[in-house]
C-alpha atoms as a PDB file:
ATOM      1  CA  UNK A   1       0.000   0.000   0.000  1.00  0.00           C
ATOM      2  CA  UNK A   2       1.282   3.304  -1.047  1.00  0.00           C
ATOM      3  CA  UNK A   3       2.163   4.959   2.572  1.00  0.00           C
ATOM      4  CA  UNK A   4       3.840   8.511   3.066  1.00  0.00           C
ATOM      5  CA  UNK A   5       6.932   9.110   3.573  1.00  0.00           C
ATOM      6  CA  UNK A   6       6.390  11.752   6.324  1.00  0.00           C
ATOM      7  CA  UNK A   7       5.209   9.583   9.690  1.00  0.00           C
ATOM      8  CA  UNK A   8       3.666  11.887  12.176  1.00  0.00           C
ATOM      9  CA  UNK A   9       5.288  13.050  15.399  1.00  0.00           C
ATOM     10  CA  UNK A  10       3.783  11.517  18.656  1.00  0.00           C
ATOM     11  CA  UNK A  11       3.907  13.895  21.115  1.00  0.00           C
ATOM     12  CA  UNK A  12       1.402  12.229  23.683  1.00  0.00           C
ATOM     13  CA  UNK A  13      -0.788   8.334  23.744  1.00  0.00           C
ATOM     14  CA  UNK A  14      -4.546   9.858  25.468  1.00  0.00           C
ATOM     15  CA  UNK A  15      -6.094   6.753  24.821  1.00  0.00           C
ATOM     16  CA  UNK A  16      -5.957   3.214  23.956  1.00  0.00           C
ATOM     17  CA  UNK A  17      -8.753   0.461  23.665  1.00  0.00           C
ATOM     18  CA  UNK A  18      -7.348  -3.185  22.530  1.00  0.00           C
ATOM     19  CA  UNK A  19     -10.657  -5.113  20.761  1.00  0.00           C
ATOM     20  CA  UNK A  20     -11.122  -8.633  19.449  1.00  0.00           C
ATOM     21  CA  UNK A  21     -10.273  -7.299  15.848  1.00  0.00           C
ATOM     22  CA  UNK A  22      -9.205  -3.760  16.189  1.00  0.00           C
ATOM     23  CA  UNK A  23      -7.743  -1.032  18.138  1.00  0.00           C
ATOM     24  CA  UNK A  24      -8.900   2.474  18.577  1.00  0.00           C
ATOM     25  CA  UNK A  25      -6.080   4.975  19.689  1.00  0.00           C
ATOM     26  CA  UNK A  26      -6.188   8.667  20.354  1.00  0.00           C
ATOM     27  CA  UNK A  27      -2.935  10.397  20.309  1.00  0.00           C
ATOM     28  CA  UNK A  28      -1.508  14.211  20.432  1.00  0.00           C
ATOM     29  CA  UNK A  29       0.308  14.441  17.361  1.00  0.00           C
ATOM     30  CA  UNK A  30       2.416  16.836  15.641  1.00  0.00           C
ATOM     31  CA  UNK A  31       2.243  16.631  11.413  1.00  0.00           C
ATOM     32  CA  UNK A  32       4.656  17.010   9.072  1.00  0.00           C
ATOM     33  CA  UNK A  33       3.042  20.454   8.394  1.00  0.00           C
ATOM     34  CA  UNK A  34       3.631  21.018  11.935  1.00  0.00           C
ATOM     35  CA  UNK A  35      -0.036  20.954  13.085  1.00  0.00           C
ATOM     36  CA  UNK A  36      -0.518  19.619  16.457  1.00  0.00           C
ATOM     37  CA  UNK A  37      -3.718  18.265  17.868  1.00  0.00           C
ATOM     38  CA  UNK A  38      -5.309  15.138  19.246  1.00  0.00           C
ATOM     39  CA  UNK A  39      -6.420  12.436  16.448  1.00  0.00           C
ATOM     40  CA  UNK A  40      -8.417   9.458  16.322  1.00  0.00           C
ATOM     41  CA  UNK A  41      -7.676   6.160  15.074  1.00  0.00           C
ATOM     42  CA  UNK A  42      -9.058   2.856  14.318  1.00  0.00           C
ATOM     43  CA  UNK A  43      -5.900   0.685  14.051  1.00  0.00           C
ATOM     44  CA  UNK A  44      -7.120  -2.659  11.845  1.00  0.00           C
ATOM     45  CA  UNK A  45      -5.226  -5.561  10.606  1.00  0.00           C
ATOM     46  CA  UNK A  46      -7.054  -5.581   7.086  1.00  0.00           C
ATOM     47  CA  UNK A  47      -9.977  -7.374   5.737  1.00  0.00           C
ATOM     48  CA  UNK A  48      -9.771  -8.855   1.960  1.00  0.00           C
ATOM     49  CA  UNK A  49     -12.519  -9.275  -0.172  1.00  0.00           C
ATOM     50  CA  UNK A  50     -13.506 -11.791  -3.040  1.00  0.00           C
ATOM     51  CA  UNK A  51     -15.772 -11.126  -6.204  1.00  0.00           C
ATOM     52  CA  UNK A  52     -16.646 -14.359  -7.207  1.00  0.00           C
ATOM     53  CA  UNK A  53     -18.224 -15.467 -10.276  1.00  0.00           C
ATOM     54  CA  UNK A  54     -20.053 -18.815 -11.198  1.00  0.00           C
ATOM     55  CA  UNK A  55     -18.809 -20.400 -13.962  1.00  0.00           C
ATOM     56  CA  UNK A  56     -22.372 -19.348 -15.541  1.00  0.00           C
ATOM     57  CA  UNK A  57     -21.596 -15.697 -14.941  1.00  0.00           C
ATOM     58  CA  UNK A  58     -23.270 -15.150 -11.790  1.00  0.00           C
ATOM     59  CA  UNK A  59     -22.203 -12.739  -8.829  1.00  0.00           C
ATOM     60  CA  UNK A  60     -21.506 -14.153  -5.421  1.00  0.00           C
ATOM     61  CA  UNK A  61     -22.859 -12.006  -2.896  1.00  0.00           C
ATOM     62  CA  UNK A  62     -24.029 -11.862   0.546  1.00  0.00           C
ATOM     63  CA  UNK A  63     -26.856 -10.504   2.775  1.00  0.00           C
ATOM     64  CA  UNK A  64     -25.141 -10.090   5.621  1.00  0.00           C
ATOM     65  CA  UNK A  65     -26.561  -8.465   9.149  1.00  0.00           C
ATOM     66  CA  UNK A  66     -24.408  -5.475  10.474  1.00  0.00           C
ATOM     67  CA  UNK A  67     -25.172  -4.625  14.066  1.00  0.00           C
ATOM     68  CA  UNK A  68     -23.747  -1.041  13.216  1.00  0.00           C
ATOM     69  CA  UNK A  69     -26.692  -0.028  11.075  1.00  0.00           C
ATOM     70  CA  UNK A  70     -29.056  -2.336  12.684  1.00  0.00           C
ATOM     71  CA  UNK A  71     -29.537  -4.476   9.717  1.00  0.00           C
ATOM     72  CA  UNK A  72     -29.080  -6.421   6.508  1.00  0.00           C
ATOM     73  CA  UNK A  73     -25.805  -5.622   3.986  1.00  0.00           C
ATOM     74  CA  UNK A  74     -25.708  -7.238   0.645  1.00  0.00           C
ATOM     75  CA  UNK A  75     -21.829  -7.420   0.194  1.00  0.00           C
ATOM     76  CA  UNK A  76     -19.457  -9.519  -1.351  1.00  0.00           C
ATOM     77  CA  UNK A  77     -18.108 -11.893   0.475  1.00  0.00           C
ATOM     78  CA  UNK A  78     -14.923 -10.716   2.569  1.00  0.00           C
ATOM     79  CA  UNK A  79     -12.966 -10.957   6.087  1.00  0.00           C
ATOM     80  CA  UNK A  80     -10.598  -9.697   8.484  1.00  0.00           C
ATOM     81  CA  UNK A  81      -6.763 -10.331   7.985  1.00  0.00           C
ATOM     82  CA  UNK A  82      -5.666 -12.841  10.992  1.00  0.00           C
ATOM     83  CA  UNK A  83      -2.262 -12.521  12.205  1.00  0.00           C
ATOM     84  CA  UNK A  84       0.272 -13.719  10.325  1.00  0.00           C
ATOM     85  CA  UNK A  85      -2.145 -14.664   7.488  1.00  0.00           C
ATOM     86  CA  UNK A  86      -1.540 -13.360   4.165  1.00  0.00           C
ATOM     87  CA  UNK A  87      -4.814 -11.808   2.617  1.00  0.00           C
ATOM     88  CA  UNK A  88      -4.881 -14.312  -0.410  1.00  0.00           C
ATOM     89  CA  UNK A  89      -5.508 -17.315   3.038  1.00  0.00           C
ATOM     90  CA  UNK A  90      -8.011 -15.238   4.410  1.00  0.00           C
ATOM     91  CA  UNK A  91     -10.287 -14.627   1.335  1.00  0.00           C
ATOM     92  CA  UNK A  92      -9.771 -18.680   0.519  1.00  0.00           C
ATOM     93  CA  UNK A  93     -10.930 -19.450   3.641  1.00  0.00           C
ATOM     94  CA  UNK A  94     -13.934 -16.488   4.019  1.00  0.00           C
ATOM     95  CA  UNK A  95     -15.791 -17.492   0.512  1.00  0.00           C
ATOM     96  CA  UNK A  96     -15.772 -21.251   1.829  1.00  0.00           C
ATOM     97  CA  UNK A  97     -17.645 -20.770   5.221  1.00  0.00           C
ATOM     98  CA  UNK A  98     -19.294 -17.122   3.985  1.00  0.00           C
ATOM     99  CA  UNK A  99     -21.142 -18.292   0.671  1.00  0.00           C
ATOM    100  CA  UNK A 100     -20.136 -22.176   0.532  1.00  0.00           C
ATOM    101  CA  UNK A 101     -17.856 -22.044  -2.846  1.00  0.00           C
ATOM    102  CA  UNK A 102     -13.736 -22.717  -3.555  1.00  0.00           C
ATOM    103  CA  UNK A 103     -12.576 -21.212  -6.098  1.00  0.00           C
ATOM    104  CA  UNK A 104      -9.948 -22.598  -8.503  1.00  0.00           C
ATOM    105  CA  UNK A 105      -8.363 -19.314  -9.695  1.00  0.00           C
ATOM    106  CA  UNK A 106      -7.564 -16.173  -8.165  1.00  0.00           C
ATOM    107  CA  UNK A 107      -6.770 -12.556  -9.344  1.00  0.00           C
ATOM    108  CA  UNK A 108      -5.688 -10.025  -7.231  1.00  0.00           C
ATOM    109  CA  UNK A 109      -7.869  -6.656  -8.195  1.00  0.00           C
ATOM    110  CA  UNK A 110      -5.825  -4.486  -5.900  1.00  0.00           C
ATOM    111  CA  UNK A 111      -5.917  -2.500  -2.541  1.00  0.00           C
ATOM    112  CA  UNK A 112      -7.359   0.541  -0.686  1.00  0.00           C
ATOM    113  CA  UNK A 113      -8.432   2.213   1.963  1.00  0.00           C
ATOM    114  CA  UNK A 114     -11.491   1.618   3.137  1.00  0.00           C
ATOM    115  CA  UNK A 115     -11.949   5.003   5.364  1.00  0.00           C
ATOM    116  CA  UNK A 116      -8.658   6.918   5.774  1.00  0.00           C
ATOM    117  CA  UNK A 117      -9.929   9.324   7.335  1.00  0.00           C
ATOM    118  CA  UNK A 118     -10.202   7.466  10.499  1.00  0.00           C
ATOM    119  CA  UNK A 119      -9.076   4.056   9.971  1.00  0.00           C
ATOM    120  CA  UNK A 120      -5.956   2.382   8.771  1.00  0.00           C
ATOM    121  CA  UNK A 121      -8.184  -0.754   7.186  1.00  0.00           C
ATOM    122  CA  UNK A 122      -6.763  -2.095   3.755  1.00  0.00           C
ATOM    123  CA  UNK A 123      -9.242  -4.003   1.946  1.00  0.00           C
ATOM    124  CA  UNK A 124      -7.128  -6.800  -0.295  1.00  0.00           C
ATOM    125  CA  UNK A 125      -9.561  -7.142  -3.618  1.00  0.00           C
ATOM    126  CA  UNK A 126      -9.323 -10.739  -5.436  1.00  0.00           C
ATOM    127  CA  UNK A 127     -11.575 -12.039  -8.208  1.00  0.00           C
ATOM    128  CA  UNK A 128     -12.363 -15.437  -7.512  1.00  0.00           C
ATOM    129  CA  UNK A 129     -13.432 -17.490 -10.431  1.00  0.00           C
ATOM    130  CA  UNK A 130     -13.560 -21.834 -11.536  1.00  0.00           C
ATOM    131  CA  UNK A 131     -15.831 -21.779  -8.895  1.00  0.00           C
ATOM    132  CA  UNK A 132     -16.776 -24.924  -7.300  1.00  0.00           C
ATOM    133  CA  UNK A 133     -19.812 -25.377  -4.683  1.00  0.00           C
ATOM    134  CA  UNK A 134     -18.949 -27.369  -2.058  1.00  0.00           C
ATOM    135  CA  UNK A 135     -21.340 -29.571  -0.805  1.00  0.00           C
ATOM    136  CA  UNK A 136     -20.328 -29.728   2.479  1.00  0.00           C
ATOM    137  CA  UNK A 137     -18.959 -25.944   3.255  1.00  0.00           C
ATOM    138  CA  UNK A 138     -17.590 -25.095   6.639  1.00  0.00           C
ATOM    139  CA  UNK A 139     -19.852 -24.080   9.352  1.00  0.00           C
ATOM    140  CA  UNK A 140     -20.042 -20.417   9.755  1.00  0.00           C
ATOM    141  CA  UNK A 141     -19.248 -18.436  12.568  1.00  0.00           C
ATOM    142  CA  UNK A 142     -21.383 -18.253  15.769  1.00  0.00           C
ATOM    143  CA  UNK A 143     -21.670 -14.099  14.745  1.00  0.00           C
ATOM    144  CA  UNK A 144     -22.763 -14.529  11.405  1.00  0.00           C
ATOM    145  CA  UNK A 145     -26.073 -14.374   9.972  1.00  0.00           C
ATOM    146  CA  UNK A 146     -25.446 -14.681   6.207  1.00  0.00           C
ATOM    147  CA  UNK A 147     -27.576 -15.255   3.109  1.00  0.00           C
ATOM    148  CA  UNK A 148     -26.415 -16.395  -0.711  1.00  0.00           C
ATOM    149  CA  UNK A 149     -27.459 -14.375  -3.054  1.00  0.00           C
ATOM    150  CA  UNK A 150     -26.827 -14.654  -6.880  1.00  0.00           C
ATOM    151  CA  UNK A 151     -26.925 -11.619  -9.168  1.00  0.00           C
ATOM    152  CA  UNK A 152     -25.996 -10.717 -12.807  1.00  0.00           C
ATOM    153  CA  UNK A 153     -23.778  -8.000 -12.934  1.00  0.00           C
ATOM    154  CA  UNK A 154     -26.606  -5.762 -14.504  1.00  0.00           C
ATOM    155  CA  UNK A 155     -28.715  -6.934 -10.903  1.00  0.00           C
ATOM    156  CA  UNK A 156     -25.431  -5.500  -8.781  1.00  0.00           C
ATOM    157  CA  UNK A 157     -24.775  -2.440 -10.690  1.00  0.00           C
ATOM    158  CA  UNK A 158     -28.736  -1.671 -10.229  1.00  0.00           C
ATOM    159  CA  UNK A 159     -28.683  -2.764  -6.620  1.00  0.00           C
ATOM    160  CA  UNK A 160     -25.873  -0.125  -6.887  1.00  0.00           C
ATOM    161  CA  UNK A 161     -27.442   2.733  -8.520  1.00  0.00           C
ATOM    162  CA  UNK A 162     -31.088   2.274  -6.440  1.00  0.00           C
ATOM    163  CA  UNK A 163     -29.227   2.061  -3.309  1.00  0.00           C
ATOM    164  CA  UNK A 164     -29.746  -1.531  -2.156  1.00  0.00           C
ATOM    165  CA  UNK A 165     -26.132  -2.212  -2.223  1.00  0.00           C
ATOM    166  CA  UNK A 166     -24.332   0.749  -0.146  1.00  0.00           C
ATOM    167  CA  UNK A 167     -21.661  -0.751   0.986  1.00  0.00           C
ATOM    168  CA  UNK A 168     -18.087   0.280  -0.149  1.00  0.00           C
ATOM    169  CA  UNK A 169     -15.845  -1.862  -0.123  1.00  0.00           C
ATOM    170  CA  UNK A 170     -18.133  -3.819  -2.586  1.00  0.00           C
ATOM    171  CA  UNK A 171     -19.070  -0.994  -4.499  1.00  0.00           C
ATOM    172  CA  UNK A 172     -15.056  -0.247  -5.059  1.00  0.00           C
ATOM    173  CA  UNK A 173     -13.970  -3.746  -5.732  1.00  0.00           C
ATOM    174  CA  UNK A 174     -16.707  -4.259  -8.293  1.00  0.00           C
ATOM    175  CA  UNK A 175     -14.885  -1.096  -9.749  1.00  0.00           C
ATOM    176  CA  UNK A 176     -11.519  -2.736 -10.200  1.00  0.00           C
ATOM    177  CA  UNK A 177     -13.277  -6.180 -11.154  1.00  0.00           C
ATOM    178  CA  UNK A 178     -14.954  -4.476 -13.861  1.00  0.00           C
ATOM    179  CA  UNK A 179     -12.265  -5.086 -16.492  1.00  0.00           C
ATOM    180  CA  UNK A 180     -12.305  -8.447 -15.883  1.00  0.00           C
ATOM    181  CA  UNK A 181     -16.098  -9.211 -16.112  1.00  0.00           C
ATOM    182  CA  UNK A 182     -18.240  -9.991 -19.252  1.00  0.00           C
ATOM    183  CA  UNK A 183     -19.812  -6.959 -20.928  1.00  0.00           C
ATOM    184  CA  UNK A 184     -22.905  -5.529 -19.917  1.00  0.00           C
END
């Protein structure tokens, strides 16, 4: 990930909370344009992300509850970065016990941000296609309530564009997929 070259100065740690998958810091800090000021930071260790595609052109998705917005996200599937684990793993193992599929190729798409302004999440995009549904997937976690969904890409770009699918790290990795998927 492209990172400055300029680090920031840390004049002062306020605040620290350790979570089960991220940290949230607030620090006095002095910038390289010589600002100073307290800042606020969700410290996370990455999530990756998979577009999959059927070998009969279909999206993989998922409806997904979020207990921040107190309901149902239709995403692609994705996951947080474990320790150690390189995003590639993660994604592998996410698609099997998210939507129930391996796939037998993988591209990467890229990288981002997901919310720099407060975060320093990286989102590793893949395109996952040779897809294979396995008939006995892995159970899913105890904190996930997740549905399969199929789409065309004309369904997800309209989900997009009527607001059914609002979430952006699937909106942006659609983006760099793009290329890659059969014309519209």
């Amino acid at each position: 990930m492209p990172l400055g070259s300029e680090p920031p100065q840390l004049l002062k740690q306020r605040l620290s909370y350790k979570g089960r998958k991220f940290n949230f810091e607030v620090n006095r800090l002095r910038l390289p344009n010589g600002a100073e000021g307290d800042w606020e930071c969700v410290r996370h260790p990455g999530g990756a992300l998979a577009v999959p595609i059927t070998p009969d052109g279909k999206l993989v998705l998922t409806r997904q509850y979020r207990f921040t917005v107190q309901g149902r996200l239709l995403e692609f599937p994705a996951g947080t970065v474990e320790s150690g684990e390189d995003p590639l793993e993660t994604i592998e193992r996410e698609i099997q016990e998210e939507v129930g599929y391996r796939a037998g190729e993988w591209k990467k798409l890229g990288e981002f941000f997901l919310a720099p302004g407060y975060s320093d999440e990286v989102i590793y995009a893949f395109l996952a296609t040779d897809l294979e549904l396995l008939e006995h997937p892995p159970k899913q976690d105890d904190d996930e309530d997740i549905e399969t969904i199929l789409m065309t890409l004309e369904e997800v770009e309209k989900a997009i564009h009527e607001g059914t699918l609002v979430d952006a790290k699937s909106i942006c990795s659609l983006m760099l997929a793009r290329p890659f998927l059969a014309a519209s």
